[in-house]
Protein backbone atom coordinates (compact mmCIF):
# COMPACT_ATOMS: atom_id res chain seq x y z
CA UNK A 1 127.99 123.49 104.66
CA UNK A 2 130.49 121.94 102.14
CA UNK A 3 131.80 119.57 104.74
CA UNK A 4 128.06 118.43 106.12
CA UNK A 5 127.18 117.46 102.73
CA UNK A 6 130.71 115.59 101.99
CA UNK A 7 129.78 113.61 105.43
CA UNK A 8 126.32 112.84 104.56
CA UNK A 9 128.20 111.81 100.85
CA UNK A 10 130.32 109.24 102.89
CA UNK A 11 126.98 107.87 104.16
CA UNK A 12 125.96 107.04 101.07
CA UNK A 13 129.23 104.57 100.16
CA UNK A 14 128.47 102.33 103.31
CA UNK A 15 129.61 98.98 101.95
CA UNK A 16 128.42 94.96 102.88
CA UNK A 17 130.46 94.23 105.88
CA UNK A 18 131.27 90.65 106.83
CA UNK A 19 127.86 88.43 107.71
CA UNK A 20 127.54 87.87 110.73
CA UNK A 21 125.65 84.72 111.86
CA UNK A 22 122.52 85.35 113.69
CA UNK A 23 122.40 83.80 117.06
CA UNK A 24 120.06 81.01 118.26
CA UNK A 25 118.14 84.02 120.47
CA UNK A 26 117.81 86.15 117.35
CA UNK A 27 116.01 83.22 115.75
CA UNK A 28 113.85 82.60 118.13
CA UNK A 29 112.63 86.05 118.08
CA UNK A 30 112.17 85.81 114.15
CA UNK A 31 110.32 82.92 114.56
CA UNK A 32 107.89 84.18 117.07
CA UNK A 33 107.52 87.49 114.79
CA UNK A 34 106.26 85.20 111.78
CA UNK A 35 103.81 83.81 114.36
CA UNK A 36 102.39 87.43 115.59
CA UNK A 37 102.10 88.58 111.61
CA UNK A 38 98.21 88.16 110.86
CA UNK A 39 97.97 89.09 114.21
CA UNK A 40 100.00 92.63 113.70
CA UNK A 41 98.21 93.12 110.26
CA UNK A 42 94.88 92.64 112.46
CA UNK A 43 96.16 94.96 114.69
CA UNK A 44 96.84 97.22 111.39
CA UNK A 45 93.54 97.68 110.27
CA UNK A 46 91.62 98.03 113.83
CA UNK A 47 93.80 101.68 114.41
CA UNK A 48 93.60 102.36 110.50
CA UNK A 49 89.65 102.26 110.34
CA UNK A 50 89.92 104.88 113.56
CA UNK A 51 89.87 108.14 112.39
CA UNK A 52 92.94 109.97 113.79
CA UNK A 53 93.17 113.12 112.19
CA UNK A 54 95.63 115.64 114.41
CA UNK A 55 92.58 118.02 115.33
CA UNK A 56 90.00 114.66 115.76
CA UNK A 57 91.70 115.24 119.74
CA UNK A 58 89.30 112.42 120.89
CA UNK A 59 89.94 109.55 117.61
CA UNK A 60 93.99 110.65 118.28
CA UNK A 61 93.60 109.24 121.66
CA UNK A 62 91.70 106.30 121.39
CA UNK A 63 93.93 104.95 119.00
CA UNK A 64 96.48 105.77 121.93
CA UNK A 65 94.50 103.88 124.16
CA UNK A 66 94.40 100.86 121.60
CA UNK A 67 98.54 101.15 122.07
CA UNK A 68 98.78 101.86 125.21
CA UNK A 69 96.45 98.52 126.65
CA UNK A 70 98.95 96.69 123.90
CA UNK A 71 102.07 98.24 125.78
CA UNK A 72 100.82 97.16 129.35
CA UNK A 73 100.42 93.95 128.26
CA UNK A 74 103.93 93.61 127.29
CA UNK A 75 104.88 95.46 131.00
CA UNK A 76 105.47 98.50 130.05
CA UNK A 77 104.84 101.11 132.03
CA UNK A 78 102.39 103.62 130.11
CA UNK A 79 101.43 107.30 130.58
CA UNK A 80 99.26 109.57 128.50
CA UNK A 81 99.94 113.12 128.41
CA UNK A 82 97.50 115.75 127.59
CA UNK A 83 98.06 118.65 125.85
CA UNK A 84 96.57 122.18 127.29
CA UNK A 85 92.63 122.83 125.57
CA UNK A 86 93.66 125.80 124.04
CA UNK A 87 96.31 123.81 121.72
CA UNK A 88 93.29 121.82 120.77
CA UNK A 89 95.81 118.60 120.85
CA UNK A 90 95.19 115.66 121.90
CA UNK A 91 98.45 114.60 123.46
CA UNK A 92 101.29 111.85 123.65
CA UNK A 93 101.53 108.34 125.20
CA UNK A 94 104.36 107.24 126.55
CA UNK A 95 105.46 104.26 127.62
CA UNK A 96 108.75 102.40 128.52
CA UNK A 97 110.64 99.96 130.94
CA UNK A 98 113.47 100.10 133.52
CA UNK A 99 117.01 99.09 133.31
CA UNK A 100 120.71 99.77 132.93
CA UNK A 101 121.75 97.11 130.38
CA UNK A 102 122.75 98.21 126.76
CA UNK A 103 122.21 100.98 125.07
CA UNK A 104 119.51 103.32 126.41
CA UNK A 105 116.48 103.73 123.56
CA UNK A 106 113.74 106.48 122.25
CA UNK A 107 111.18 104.14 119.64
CA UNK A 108 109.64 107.56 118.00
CA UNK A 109 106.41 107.38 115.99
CA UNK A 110 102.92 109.32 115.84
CA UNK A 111 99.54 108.11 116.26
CA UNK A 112 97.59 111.39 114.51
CA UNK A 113 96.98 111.28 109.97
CA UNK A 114 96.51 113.92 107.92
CA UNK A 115 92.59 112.95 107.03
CA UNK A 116 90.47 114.42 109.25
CA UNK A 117 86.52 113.78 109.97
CA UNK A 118 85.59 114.87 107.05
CA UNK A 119 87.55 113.38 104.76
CA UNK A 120 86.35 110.57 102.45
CA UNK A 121 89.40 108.65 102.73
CA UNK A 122 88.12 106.82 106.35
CA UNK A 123 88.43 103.01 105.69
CA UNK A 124 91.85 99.92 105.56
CA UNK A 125 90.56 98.29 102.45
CA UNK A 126 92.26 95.17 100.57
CA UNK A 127 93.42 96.53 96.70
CA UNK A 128 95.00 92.90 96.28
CA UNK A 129 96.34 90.07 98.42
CA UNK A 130 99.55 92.19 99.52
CA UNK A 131 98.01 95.54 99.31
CA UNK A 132 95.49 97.85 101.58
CA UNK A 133 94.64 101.20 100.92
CA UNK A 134 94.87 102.62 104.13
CA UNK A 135 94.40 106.12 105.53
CA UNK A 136 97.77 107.08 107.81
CA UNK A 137 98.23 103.07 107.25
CA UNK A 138 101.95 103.89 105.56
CA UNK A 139 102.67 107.03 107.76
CA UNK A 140 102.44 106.12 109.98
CA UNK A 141 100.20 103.40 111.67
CA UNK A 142 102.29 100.99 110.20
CA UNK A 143 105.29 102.29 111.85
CA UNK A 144 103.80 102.10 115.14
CA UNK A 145 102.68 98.48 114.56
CA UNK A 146 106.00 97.25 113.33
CA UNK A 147 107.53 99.19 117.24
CA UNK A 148 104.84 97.33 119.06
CA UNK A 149 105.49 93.88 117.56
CA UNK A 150 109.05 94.07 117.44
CA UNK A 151 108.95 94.60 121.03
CA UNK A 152 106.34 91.90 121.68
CA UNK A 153 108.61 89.56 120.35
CA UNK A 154 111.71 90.17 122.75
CA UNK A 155 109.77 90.67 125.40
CA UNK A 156 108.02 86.96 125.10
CA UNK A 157 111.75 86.32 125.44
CA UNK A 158 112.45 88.01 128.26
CA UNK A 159 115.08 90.33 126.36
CA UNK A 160 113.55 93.22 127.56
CA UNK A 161 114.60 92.66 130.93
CA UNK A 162 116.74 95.17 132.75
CA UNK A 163 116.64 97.52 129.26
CA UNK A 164 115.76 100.94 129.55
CA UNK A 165 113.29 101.51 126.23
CA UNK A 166 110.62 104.63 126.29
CA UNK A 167 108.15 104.57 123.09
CA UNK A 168 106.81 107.77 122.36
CA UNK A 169 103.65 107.92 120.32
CA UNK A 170 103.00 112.31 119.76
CA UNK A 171 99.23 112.67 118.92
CA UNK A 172 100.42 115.86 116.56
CA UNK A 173 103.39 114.88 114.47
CA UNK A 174 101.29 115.79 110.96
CA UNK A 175 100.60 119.68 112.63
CA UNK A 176 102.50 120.20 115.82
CA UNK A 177 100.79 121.87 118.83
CA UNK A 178 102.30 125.70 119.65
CA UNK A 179 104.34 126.47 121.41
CA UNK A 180 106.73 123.83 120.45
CA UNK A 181 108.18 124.22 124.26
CA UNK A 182 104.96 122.59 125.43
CA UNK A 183 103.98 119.90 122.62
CA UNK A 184 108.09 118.45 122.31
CA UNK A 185 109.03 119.08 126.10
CA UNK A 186 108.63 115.31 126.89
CA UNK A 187 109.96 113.67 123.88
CA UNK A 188 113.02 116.16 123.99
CA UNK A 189 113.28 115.07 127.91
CA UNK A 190 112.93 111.33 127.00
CA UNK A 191 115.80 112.00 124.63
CA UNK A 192 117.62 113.51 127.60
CA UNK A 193 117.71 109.98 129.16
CA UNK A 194 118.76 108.03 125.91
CA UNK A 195 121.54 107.10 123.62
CA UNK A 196 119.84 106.01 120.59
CA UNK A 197 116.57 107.41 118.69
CA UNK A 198 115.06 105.33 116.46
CA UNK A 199 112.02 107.05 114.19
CA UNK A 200 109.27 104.42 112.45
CA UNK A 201 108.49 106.69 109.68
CA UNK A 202 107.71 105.43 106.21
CA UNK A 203 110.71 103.55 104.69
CA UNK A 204 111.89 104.35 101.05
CA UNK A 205 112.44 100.52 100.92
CA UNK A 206 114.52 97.80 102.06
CA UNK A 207 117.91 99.47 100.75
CA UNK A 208 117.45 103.06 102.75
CA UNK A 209 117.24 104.81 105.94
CA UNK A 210 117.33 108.17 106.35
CA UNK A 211 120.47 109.50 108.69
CA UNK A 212 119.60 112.99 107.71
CA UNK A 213 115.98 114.92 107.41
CA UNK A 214 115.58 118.85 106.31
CA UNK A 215 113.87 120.98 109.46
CA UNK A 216 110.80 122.78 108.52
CA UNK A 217 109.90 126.65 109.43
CA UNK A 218 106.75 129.06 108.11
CA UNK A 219 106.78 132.27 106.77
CA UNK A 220 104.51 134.85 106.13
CA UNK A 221 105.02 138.24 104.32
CA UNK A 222 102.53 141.04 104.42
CA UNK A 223 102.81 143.86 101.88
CA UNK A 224 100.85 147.14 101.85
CA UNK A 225 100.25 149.89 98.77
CA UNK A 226 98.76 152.82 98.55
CA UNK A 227 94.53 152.13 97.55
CA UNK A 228 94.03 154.38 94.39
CA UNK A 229 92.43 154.39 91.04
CA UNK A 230 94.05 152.43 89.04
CA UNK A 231 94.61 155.25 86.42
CA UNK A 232 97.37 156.08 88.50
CA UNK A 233 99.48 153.17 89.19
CA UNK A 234 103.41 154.23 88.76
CA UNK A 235 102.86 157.99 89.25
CA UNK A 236 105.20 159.02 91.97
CA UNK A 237 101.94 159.81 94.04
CA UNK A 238 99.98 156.34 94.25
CA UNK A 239 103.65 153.86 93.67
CA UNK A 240 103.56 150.69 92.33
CA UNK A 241 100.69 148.54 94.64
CA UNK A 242 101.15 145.93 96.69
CA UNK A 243 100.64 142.67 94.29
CA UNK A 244 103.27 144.49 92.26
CA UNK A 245 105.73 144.49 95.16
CA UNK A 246 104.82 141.01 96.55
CA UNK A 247 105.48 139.62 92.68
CA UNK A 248 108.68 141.68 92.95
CA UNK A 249 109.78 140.10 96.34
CA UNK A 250 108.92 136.11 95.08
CA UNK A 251 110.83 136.82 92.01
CA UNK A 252 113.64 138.04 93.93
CA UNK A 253 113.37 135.19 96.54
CA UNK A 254 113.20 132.94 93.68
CA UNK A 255 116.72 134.36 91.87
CA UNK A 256 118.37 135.56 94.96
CA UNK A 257 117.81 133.01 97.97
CA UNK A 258 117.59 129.40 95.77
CA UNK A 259 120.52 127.75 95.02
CA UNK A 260 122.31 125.96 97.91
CA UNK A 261 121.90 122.35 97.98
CA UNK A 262 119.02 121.08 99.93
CA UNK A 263 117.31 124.45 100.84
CA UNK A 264 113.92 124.73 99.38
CA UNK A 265 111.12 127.43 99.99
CA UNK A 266 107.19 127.39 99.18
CA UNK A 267 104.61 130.05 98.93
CA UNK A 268 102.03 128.13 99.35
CA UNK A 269 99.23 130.57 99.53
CA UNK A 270 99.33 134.25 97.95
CA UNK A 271 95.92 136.69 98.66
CA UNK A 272 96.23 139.95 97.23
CA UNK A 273 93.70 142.64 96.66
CA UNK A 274 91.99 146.10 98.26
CA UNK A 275 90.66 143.65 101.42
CA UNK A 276 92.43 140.48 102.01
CA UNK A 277 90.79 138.01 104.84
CA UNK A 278 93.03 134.84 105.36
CA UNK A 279 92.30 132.54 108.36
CA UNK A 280 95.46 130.58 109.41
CA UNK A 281 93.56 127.57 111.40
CA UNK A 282 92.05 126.71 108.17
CA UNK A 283 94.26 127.74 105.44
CA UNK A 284 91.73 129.49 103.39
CA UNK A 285 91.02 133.60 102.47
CA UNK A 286 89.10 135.86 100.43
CA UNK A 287 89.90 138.72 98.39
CA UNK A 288 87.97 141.81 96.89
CA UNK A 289 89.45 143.86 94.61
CA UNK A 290 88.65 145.59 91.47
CA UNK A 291 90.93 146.22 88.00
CA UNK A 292 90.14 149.89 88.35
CA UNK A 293 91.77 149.75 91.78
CA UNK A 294 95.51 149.19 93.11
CA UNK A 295 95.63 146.68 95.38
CA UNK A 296 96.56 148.08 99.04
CA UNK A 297 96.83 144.83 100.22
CA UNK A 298 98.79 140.92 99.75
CA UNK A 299 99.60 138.03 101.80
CA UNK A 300 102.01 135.37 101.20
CA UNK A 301 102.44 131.66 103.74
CA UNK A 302 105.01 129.51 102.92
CA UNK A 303 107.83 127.17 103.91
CA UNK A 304 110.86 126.71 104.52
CA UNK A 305 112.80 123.65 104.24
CA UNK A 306 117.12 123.53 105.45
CA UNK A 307 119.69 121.14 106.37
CA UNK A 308 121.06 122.95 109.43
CA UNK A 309 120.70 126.06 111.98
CA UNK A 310 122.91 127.79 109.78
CA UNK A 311 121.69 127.55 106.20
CA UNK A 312 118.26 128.15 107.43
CA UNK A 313 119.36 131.84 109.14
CA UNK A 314 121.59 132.49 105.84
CA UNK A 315 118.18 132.23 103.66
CA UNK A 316 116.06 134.36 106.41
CA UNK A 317 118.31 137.00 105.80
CA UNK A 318 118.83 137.44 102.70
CA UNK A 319 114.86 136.93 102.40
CA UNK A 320 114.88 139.99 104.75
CA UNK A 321 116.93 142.10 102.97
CA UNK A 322 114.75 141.25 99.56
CA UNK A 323 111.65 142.34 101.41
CA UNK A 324 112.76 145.95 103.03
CA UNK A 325 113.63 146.98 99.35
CA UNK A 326 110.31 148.07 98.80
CA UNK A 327 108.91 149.71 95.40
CA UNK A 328 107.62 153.46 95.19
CA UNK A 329 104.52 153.69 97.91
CA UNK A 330 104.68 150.05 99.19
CA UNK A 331 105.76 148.69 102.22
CA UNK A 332 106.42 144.86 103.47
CA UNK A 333 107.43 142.47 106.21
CA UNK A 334 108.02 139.42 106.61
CA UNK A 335 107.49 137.00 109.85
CA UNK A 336 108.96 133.36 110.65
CA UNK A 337 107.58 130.39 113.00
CA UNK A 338 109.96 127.63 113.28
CA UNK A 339 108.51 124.52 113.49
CA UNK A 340 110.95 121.60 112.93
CA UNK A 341 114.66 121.56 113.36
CA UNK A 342 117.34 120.03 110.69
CA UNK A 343 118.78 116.60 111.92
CA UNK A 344 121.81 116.34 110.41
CA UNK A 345 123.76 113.45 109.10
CA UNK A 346 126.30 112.99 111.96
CA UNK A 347 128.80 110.09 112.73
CA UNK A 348 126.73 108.67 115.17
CA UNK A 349 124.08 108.80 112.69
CA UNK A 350 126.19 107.02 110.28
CA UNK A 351 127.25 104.65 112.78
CA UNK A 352 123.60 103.52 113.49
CA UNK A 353 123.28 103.25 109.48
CA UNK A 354 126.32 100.68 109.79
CA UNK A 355 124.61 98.53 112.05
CA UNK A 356 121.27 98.57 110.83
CA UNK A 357 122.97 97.65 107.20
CA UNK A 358 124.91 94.67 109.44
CA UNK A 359 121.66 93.58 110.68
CA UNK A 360 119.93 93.40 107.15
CA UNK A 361 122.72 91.61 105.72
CA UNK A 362 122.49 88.75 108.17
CA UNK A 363 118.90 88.49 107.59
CA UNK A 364 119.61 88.54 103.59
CA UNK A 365 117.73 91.80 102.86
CA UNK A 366 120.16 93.38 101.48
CA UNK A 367 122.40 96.19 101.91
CA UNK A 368 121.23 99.83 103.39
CA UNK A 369 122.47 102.71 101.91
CA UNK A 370 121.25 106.67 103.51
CA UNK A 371 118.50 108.43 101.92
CA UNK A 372 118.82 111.83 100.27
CA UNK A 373 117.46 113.65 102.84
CA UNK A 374 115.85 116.28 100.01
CA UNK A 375 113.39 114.15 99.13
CA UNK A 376 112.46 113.62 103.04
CA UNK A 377 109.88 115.59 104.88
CA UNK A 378 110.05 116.47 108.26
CA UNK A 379 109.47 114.54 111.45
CA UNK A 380 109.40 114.16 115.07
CA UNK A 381 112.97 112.54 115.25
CA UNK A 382 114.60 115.71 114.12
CA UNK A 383 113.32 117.14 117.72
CA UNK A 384 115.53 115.17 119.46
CA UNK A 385 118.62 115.23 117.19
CA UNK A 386 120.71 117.51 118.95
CA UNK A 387 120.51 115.09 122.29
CA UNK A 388 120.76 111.83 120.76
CA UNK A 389 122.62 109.94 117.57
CA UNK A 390 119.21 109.23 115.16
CA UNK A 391 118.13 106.51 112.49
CA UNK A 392 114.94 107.02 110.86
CA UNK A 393 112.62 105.14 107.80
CA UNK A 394 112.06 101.87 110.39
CA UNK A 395 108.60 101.83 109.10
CA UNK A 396 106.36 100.10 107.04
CA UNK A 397 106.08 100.37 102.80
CA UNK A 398 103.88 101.60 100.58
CA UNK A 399 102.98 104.47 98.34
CA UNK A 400 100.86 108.13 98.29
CA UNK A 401 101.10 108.94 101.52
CA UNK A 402 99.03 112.04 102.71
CA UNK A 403 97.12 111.76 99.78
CA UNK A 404 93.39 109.83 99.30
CA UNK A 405 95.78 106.85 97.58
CA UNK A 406 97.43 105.92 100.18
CA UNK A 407 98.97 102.34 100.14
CA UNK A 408 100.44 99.70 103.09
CA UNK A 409 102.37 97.10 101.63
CA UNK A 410 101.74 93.97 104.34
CA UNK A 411 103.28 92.02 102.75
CA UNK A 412 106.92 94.16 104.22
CA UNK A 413 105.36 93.81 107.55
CA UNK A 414 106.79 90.95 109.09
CA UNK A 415 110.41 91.71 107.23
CA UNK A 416 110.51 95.12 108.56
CA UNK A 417 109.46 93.80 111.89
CA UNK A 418 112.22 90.78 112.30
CA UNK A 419 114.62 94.23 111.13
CA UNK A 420 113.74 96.40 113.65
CA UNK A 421 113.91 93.47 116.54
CA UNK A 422 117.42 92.31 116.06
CA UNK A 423 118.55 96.03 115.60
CA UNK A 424 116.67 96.55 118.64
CA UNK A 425 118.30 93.55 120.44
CA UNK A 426 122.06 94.08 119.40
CA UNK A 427 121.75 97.92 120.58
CA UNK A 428 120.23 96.63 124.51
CA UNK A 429 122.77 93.80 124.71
């Protein structure tokens, strides 16, 4: 552990190397992305005002289908991929072109929000001149926007030529599909075929890029007491209850399991009673109980959030260990569900953070430093980190993402779009 954190430390020292002088090509491709801008902001706000919430299966893929007609006109060659009707997903597009020259790339972003049907949060609306509230505008419409015009500009060059690139667009990024073996077995078998993975997720600004992102796993813990009048909670003949024993086991997780750098954990729900009804599709319960009984039953769901394979099975089982130490008449158990791996701050990470800082330089943004990756979520690229070296953070700007505030900052767009091109370019020639 100590000497993953002391690389991803090194990351964060990457200093301005020498400028290097963009090339009459490169300009020509910055010039032709300041021409496509109100044209990509356009392009912005027809998917935004498309509701894509992940279990909206038929709004997911028609904003696929708005990409995917894009793609083909740029000659890609497209594919959608449905997911099985009992995953209630929508699916993936795909889409990519032939070649052997350069560096082989994986252009990773999703094309499902977090704001369903019903939410009230449905419309791309203007705050100010440079600003649109935007729902799934910032994560990660925006993201996908910046891959498509990026590639729209070298491919009115004809840079594309003879360069194998595959975009991959998952319909389910914001709640993956289960099994995982079914929803990620064609972005982890694009990866098979790549070098390079590049993820369009929000960017933390013009400075960052994230070389490193946590993985993500559930829990659940179920705890049982003994139902009895409440007269005769702590005799040795009714124990201690079960919201006694879950509060024991939280405590413990809290004292016990915290403390290593960058693993975090989350009960996010806790239900505890004499009948406990919680419905996992939803995320919502009931209890009954009464203060004259002991409760015989509590659930816990949370999350867990690591850095590697490792640190992640070190917290299971000590949380394991917590849980089978039960109180006088209780019992408890505890379940996990992985759901997103750790990608880890590697060299060829860090050599991908290198070039994309080169690249910025020339174009007088500025330097680019790695993010700390406990203040990232998780994300689709961290599927494919153990195949490919990874950059992530490509994508667009702006501010309270997942929330009914969410923000696009367009005025980033065409920046963030000449960035992504010439890293795009040096990597295929």
């Amino acid at each position: 552990m100590k000497k993953l954190l002391s690389l991803f430390l090194c990351t964060l020292t990457v200093g301005p190397l020498f400028s290097q002088k963009l090339t009459r090509v490169e300009k020509k491709v910055l010039t032709t992305i300041e021409k496509n801008n109100a044209e990509a902001v356009s392009f912005l706000e027809e998917v935004v005002n498309i509701n894509s919430g992940t279990l909206n299966t038929k709004g997911v893929k028609e904003v696929g289908m708005v990409f995917r007609n894009a793609l083909e006109a740029i000659d890609f060659e497209t594919q959608w991929i449905d997911m099985p009707i009992a995953m209630n997903r929508a699916g993936h597009l795909f889409a990519e072109t032939s070649g052997s020259k350069g560096k082989k790339l994986l252009l990773i972003g999703h094309l499902d929000t977090v704001f369903e049907e019903d939410s009230p949060f449905q419309q791309f609306k203007m705050v100010n001149d440079s600003v649109a509230h935007a729902p799934g505008g910032n994560d990660m419409k925006g993201g996908n926007v910046i891959v498509l015009f990026a590639l729209k500009a070298l491919h009115e060059h004809g840079l594309l030529d003879n360069a194998q690139v595959i975009v991959a667009f998952t319909g389910d990024e914001e709640s993956t599909g289960k099994p995982l073996s079914v929803s990620r077995k064609d972005l982890i078998e694009a990866a098979k075929r790549s070098d390079i993975a590049l993820g369009f997720e929000t960017s933390t600004g013009f400075n960052y890029a994230t070389v490193a992102r946590r993985g993500a796993s559930g829990w659940v813990l179920e705890v049982e007491g003994k139902r009895a009048h409440s007269s005769g909670i702590f005799s040795e003949r009714t124990g201690a209850g079960a919201i006694f024993e879950v509060s024991r086991i939280l405590h413990q997780f809290y004292t016990d399991v915290k403390g290593e750098d960058l693993l975090t954990f989350n009960p996010g729900t806790l239900l505890g009673g004499t009948f406990v009804n919680y419905d996992k599709t939803t995320s919502k319960g009931d209890v009954f109980g009464k203060t004259n009984v002991v409760a015989q039953k509590a659930v816990v769901n949370g999350g867990l959030r690591f850095i590697s394979e490792a640190q992640k099975e070190r917290a299971r089982t000590k949380m394991r260990e917590i849980v089978a130490n039960n109180l006088p008449e209780t019992s408890a158990s505890i379940s996990f569900t992985d759901s997103y791996p750790a990608m880890g701050p590697t060299e060829g990470n860090m050599k991908l953070l290198t070039l994309l800082n080169q690249v910025s330089l020339d174009l007088e943004q500025g330097e680019v430093l790695a993010y700390d990756p406990g203040k990232r979520g998780a994300a689709d690229v961290s599927f494919v980190a153990g195949y490919v070296d990874c950059l992530d953070g490509l994508g667009t700007m702006g501010s309270g993402a997942h929330t009914p505030q969410e923000t696009v900052n367009l005025n980033t767009i065409e920046a963030l779009t000449k960035r992504a091109a010439i890293l795009i370019y040096r990597l295929i020639h």
